[in-house]
C-alpha atoms as a PDB file:
ATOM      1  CA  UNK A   1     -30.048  -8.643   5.263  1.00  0.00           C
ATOM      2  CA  UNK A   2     -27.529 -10.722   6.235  1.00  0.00           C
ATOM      3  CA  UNK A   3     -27.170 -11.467  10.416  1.00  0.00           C
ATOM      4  CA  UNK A   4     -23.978 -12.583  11.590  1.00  0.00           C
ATOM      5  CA  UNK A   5     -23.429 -16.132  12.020  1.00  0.00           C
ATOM      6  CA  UNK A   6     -21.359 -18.684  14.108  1.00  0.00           C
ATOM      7  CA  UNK A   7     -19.248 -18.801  10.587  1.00  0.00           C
ATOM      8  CA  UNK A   8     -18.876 -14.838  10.845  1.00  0.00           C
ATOM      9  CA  UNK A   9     -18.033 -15.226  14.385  1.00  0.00           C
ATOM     10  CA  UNK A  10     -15.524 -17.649  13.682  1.00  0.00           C
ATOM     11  CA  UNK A  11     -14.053 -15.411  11.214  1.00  0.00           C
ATOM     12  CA  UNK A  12     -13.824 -12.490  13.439  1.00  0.00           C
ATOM     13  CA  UNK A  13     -12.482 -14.821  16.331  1.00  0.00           C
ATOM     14  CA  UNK A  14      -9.842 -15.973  13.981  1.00  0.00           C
ATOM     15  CA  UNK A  15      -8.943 -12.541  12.978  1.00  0.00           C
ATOM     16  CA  UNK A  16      -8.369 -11.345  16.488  1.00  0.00           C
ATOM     17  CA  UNK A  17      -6.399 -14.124  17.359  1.00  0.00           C
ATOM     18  CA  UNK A  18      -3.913 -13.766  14.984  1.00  0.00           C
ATOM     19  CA  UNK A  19      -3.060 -10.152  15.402  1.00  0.00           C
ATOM     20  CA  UNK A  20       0.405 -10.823  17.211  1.00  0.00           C
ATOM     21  CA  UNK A  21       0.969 -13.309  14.666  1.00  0.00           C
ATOM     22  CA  UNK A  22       1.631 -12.038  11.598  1.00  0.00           C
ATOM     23  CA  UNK A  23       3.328  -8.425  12.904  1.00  0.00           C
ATOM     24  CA  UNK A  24       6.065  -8.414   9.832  1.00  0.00           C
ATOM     25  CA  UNK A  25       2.883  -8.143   7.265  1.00  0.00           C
ATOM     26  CA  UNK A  26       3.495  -4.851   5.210  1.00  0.00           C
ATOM     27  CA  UNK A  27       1.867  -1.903   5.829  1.00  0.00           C
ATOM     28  CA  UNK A  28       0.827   0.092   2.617  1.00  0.00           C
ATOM     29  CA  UNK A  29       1.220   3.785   2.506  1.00  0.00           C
ATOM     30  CA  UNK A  30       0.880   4.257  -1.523  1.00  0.00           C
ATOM     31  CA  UNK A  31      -0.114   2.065  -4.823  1.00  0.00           C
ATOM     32  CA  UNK A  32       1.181   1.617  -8.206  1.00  0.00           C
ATOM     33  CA  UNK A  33      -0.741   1.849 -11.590  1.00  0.00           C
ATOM     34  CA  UNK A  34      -0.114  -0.802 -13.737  1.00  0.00           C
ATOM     35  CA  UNK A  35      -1.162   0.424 -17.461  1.00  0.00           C
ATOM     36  CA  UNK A  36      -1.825  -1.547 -20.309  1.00  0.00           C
ATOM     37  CA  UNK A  37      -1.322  -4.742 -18.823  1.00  0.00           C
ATOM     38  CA  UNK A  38      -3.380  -6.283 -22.006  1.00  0.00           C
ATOM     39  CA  UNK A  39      -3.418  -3.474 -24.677  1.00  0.00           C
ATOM     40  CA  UNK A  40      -5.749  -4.590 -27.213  1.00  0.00           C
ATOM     41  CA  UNK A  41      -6.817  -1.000 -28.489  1.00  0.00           C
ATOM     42  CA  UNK A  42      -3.833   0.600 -28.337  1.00  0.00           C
ATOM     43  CA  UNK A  43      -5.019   3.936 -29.385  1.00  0.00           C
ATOM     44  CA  UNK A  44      -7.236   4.330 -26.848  1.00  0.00           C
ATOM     45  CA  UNK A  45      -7.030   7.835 -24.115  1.00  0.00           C
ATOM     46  CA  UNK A  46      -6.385   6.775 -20.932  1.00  0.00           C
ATOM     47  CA  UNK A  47      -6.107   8.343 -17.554  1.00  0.00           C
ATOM     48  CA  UNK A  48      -5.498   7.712 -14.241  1.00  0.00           C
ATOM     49  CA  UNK A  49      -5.549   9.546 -10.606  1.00  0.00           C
ATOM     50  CA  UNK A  50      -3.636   8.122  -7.846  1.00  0.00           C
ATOM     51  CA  UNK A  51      -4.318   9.918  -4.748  1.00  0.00           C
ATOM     52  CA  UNK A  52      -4.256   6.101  -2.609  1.00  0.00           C
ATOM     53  CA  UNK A  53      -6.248   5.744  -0.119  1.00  0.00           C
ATOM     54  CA  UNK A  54      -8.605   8.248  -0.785  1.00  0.00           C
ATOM     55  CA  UNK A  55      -9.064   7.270  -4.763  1.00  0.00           C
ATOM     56  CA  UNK A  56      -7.590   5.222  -7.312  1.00  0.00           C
ATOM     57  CA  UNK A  57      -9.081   6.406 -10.731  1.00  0.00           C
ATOM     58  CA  UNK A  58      -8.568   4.507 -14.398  1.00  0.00           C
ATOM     59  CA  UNK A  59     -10.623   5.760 -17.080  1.00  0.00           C
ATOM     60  CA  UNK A  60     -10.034   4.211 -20.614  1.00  0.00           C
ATOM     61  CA  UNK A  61     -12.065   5.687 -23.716  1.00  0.00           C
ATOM     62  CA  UNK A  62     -12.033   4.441 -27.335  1.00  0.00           C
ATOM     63  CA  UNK A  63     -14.914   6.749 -28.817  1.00  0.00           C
ATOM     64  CA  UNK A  64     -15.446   8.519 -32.048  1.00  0.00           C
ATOM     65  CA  UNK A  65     -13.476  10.319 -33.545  1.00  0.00           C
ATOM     66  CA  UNK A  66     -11.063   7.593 -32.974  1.00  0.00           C
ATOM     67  CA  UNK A  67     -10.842   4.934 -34.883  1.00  0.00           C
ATOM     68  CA  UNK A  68     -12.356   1.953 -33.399  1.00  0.00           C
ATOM     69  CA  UNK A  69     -10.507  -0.893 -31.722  1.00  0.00           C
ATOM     70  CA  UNK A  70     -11.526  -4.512 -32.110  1.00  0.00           C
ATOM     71  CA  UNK A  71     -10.061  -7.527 -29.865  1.00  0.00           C
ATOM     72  CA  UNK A  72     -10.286  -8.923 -26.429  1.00  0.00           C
ATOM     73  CA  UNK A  73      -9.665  -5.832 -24.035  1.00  0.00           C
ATOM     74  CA  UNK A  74      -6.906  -3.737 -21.939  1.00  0.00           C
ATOM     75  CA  UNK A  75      -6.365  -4.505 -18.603  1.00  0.00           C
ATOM     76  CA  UNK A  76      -5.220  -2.276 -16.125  1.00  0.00           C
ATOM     77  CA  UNK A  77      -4.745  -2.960 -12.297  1.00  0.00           C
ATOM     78  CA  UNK A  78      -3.131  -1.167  -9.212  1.00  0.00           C
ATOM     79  CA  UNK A  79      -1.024  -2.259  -6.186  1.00  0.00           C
ATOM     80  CA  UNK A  80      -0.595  -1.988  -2.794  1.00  0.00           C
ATOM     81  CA  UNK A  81       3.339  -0.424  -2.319  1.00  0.00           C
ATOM     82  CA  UNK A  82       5.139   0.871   0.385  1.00  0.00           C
ATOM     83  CA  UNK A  83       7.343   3.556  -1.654  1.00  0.00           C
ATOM     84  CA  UNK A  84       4.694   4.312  -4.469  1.00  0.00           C
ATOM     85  CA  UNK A  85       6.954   2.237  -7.374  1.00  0.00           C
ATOM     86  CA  UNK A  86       7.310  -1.333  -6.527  1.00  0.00           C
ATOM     87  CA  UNK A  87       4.213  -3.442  -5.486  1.00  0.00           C
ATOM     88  CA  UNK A  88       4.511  -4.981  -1.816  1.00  0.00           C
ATOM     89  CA  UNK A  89       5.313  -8.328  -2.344  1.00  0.00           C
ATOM     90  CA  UNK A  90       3.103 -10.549   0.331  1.00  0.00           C
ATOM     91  CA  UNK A  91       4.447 -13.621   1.748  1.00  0.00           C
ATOM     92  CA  UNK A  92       2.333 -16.815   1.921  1.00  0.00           C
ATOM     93  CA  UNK A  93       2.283 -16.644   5.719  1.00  0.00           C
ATOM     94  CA  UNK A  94       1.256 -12.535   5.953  1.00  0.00           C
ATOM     95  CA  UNK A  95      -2.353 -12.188   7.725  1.00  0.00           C
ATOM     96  CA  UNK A  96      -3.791  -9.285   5.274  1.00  0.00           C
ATOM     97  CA  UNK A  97      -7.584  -7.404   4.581  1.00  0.00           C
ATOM     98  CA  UNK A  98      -8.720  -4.883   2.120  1.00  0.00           C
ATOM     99  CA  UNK A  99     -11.819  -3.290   0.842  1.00  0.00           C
ATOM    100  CA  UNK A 100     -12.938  -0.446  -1.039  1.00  0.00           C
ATOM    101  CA  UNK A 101     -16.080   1.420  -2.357  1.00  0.00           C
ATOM    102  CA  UNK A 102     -16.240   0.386  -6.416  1.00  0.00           C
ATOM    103  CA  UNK A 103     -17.597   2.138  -8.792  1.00  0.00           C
ATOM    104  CA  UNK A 104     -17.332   0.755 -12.237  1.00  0.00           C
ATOM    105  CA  UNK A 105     -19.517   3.257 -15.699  1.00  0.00           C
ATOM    106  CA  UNK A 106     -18.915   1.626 -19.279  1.00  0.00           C
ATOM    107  CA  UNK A 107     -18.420  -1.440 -20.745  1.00  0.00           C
ATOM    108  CA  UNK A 108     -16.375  -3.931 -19.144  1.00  0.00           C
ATOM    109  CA  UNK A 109     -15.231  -5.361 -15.451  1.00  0.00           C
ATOM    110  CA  UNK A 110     -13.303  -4.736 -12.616  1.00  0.00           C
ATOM    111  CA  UNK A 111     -12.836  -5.325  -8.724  1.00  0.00           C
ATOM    112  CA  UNK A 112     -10.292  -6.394  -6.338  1.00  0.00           C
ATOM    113  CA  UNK A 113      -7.132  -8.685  -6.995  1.00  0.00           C
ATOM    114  CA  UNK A 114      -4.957 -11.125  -4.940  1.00  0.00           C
ATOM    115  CA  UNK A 115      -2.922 -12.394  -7.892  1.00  0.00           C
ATOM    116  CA  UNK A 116      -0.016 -15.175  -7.554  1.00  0.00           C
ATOM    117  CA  UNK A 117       3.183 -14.963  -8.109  1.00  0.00           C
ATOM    118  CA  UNK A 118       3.692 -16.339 -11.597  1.00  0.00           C
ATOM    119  CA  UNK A 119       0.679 -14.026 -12.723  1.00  0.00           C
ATOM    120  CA  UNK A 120       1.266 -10.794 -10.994  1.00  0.00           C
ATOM    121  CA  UNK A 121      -1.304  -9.110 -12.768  1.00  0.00           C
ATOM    122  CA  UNK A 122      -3.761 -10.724 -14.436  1.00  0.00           C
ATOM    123  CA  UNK A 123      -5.172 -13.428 -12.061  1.00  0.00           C
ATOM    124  CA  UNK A 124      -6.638 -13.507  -8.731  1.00  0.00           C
ATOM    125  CA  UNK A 125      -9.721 -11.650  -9.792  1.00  0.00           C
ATOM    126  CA  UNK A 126     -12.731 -10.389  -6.979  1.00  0.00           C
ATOM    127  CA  UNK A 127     -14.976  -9.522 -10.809  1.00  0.00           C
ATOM    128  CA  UNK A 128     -17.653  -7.168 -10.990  1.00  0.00           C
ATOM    129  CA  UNK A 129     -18.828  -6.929 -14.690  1.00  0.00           C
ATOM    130  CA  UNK A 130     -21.299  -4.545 -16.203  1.00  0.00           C
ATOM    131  CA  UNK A 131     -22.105  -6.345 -19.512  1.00  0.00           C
ATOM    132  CA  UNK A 132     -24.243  -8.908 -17.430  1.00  0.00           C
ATOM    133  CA  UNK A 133     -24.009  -7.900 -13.910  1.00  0.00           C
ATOM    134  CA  UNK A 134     -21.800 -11.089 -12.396  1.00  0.00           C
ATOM    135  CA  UNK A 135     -19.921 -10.795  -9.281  1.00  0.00           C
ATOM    136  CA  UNK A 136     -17.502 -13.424  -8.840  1.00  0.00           C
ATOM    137  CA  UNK A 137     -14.383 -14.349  -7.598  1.00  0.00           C
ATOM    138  CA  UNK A 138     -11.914 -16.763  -9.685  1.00  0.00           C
ATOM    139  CA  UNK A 139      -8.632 -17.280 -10.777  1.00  0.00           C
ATOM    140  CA  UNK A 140      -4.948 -17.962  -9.552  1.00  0.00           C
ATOM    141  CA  UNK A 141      -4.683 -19.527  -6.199  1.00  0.00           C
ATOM    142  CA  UNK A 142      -8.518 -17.617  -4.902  1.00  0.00           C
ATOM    143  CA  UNK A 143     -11.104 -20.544  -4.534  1.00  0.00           C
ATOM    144  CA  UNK A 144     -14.262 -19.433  -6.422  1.00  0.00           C
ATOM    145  CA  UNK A 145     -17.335 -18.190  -5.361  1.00  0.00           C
ATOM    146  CA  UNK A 146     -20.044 -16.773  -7.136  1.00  0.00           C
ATOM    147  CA  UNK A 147     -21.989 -14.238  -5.391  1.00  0.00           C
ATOM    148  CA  UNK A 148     -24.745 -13.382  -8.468  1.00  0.00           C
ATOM    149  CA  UNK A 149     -24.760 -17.756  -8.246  1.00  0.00           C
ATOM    150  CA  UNK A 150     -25.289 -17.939  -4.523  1.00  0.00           C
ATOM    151  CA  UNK A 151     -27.241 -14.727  -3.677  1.00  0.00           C
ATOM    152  CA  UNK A 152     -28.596 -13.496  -7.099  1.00  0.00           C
ATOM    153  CA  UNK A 153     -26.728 -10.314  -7.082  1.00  0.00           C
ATOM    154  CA  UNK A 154     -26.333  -8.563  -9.961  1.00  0.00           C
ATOM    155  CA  UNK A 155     -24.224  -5.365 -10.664  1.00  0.00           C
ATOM    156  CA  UNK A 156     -26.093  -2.215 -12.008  1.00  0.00           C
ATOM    157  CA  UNK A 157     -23.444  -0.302 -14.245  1.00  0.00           C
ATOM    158  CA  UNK A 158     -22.599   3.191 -12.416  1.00  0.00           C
ATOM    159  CA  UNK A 159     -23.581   2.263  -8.665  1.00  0.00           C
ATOM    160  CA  UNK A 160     -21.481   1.738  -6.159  1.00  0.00           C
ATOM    161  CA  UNK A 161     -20.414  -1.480  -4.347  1.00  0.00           C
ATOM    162  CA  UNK A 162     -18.350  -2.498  -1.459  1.00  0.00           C
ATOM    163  CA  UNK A 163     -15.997  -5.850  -1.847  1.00  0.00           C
ATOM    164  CA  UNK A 164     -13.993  -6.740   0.856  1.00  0.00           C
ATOM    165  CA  UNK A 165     -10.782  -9.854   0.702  1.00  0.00           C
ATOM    166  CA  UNK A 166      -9.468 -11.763   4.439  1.00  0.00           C
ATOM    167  CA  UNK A 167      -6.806 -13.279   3.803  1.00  0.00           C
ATOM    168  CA  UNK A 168      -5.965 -15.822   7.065  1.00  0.00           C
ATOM    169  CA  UNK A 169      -2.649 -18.113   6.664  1.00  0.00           C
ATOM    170  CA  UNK A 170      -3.711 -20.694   9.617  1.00  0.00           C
ATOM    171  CA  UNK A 171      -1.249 -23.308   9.503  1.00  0.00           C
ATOM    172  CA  UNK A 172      -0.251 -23.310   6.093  1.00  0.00           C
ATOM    173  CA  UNK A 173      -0.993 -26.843   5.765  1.00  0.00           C
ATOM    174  CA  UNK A 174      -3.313 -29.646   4.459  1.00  0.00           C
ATOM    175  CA  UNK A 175      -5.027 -29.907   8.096  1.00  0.00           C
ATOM    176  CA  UNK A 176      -4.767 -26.343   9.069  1.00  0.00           C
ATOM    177  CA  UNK A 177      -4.789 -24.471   5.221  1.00  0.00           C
ATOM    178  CA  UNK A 178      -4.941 -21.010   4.585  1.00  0.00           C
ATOM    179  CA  UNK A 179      -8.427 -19.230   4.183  1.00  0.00           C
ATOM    180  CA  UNK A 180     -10.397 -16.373   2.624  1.00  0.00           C
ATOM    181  CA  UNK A 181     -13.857 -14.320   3.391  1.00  0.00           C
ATOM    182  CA  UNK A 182     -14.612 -12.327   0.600  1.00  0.00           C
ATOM    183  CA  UNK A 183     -17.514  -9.444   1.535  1.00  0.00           C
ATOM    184  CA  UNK A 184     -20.093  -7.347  -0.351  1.00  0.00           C
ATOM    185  CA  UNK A 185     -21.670  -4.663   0.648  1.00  0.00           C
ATOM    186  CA  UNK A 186     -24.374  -3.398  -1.861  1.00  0.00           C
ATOM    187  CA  UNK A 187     -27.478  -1.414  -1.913  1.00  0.00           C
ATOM    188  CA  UNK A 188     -27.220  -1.502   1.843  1.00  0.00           C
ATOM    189  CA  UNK A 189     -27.318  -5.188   2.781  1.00  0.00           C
ATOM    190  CA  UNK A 190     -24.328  -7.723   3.316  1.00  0.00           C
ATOM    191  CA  UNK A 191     -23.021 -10.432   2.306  1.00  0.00           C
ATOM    192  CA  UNK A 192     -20.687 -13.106   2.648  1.00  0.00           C
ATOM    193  CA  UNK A 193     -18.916 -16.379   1.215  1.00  0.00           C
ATOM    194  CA  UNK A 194     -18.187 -17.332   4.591  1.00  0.00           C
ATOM    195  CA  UNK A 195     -14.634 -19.046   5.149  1.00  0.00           C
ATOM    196  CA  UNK A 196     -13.279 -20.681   2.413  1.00  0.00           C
ATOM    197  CA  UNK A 197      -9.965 -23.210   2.580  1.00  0.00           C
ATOM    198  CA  UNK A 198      -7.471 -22.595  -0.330  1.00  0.00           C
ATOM    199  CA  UNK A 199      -6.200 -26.419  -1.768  1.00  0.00           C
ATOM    200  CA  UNK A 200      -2.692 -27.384  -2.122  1.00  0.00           C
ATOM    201  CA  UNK A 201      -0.475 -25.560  -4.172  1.00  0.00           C
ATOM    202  CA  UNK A 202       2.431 -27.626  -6.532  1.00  0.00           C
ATOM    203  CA  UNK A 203       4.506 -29.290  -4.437  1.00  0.00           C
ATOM    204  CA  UNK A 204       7.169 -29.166  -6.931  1.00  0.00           C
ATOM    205  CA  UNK A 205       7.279 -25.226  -6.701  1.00  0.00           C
ATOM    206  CA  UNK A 206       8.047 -25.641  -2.919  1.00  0.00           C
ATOM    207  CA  UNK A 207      10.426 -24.091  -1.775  1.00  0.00           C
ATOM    208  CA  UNK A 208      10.315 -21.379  -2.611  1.00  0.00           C
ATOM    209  CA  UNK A 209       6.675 -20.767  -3.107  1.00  0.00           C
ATOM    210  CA  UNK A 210       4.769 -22.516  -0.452  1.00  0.00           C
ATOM    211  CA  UNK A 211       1.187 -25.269   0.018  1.00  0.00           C
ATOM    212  CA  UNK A 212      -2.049 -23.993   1.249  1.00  0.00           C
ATOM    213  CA  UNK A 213      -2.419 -20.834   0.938  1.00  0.00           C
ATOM    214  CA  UNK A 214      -1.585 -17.600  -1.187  1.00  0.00           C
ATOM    215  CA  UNK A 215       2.201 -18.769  -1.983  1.00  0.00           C
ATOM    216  CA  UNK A 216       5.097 -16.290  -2.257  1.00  0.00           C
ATOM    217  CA  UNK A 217       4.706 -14.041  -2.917  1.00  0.00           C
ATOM    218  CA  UNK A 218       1.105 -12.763  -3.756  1.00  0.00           C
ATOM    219  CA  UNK A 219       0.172  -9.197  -4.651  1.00  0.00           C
ATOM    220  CA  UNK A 220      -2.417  -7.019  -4.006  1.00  0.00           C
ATOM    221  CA  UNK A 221      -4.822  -4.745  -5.047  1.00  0.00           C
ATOM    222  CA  UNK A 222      -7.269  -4.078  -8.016  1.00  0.00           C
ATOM    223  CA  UNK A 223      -7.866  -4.759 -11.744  1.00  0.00           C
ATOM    224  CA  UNK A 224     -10.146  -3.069 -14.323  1.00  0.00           C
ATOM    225  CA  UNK A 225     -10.551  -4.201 -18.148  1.00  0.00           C
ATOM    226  CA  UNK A 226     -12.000  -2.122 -20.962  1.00  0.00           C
ATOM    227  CA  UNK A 227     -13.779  -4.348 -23.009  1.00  0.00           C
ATOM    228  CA  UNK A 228     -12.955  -4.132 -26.787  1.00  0.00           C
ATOM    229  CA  UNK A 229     -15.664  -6.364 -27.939  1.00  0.00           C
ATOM    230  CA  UNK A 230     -17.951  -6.301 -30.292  1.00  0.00           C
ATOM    231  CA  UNK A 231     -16.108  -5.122 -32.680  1.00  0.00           C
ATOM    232  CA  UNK A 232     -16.942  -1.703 -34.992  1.00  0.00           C
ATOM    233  CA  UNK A 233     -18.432  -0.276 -31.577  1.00  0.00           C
ATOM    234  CA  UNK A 234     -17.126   2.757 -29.570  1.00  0.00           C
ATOM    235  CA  UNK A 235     -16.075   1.328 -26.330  1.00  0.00           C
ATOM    236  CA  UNK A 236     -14.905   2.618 -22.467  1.00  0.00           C
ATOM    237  CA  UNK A 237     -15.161   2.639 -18.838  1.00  0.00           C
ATOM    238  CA  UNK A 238     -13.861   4.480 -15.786  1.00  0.00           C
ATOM    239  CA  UNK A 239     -13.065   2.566 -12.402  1.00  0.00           C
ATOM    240  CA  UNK A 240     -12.756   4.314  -9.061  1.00  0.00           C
ATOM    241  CA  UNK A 241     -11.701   2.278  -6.405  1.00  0.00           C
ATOM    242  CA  UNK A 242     -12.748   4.595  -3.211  1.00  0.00           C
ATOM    243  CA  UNK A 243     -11.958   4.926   0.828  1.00  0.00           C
ATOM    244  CA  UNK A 244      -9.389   2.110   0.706  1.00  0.00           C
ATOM    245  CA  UNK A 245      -8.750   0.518   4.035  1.00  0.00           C
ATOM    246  CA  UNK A 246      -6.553  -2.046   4.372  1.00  0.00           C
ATOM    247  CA  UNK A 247      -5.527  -4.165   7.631  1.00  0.00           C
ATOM    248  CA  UNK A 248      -2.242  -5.994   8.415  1.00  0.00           C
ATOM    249  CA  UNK A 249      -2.176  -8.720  11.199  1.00  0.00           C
ATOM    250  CA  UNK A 250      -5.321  -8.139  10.496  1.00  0.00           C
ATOM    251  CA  UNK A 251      -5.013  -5.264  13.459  1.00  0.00           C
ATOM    252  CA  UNK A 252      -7.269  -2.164  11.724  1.00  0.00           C
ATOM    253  CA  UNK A 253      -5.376   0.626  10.880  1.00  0.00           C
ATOM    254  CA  UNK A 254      -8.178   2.670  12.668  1.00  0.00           C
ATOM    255  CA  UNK A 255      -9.293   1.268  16.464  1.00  0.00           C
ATOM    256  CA  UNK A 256     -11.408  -1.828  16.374  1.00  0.00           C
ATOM    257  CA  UNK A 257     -13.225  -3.773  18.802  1.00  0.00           C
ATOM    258  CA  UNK A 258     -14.873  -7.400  18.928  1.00  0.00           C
ATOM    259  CA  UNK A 259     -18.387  -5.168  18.880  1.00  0.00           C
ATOM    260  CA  UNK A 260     -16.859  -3.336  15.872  1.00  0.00           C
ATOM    261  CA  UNK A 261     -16.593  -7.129  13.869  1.00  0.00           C
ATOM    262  CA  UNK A 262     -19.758  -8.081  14.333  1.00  0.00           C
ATOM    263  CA  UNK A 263     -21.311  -5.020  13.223  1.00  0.00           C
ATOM    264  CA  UNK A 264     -19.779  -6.077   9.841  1.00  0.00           C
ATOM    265  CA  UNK A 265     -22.109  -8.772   9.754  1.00  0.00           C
ATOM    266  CA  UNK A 266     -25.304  -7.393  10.821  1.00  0.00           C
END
């Protein structure tokens, strides 16, 4: 099991200290369901339960007696949202942290997102897959780390997991970048990627969009793709994204203490 570290203190320090500094960073009280974001099997029944934070539910079937799709896959993905229609749109400099319980039954992958602007939905990607078990996190403006490479964790389809994003702005700049922590939490131990520096966005996309960090704006949330692949094969899976907590500033929504932090780590 993991023990907390001078890097996990750091993180935790860091944290604290900027929670009068970022006081504008939305607060969510709702998310939107984004459907069909890829639709490769088109014919497929799907369903979904919104009853944020408690549970966010997709479930996407393509089974006999249907016919059967063939193609890549459909992607579906929530976000955070403060009225329940439009997702929040974060701002490079917005100090933000989510997590959830995942569970993830069929064929396919899923997770948490923090997804750039010019790909609002289908990059940014915190990936838990159950073909081969990878947990990973890659894609728009997130700096990768494998968790399956640097722990050998490995996703059992049906179980749950906890994932976890910090997102820390710092400076905003190439000495003082923005950083991440991404978290796990599974089969009772934790684990970490420690904090990670994001590189330098395009320079000829700011303004408007920002360097070092996130960029404006970023969204929020998760993502969940039904895997159409092989071909001439029923296919499905159902998501649940569980007891959502979120922080802003990053002050917890719920009272938190320095003692509180470290427990995260132990």
């Amino acid at each position: 099991m993991r023990r907390i570290t001078t890097t996990a203190l750091a993180l935790a320090a860091a944290c604290l200290a900027f929670a009068s500094a970022a006081l504008a960073t939305p607060l969510p009280n709702s998310a939107v369901i984004h459907t069909r974001v890829f639709d490769d099997c088109p014919i497929s029944i799907l369903s979904t339960t919104n009853a944020f934070p408690v549970l966010v539910e997709i479930n996407d079937q393509n089974q006999p007696p249907q016919p059967i799709c063939a193609g890549f896959a459909n992607l579906h993905t929530w976000r955070f949202s403060t009225d329940g229609v439009n997702p929040i749109q974060f701002l490079n400099g917005d100090a933000f942290g989510y997590s959830c319980t995942l569970v993830l039954n069929g064929i396919g992958e899923g997770g948490l997102s923090l997804a750039p602007w010019w790909s609002p939905d289908p990059d940014g990607l915190f990936n838990v897959r159950t073909t081969d078990g990878e947990i990973a996190v890659f894609g728009g403006r997130l700096p990768f780390f494998s968790f399956t490479g640097a722990f050998g964790l490995v996703y059992a389809n049906n179980t749950p997991i906890q994932l976890g994003i910090t997102y820390i702005p710092n400076g905003l700049s190439s000495i003082s970048p923005a950083q991440v922590v991404y978290s796990v939490r599974y089969a009772s131990i934790n684990y970490t990627s420690g904090l990670l520096n994001f590189d330098q966005g395009n320079p000829a996309e700011d303004p408007p969009h920002g360097l070092y960090g996130a960029l404006n704006p970023w969204y929020a949330g998760g993502h969940m793709k039904m895997f159409a692949f092989p071909a001439g094969q029923a296919h499905g899976i159902d998501g649940k994204w569980m007891d959502i907590q979120y922080t802003t500033g990053p002050v917890p929504t719920k009272k938190s203490s320095w003692s509180e932090l470290k427990k995260l780590y132990r």
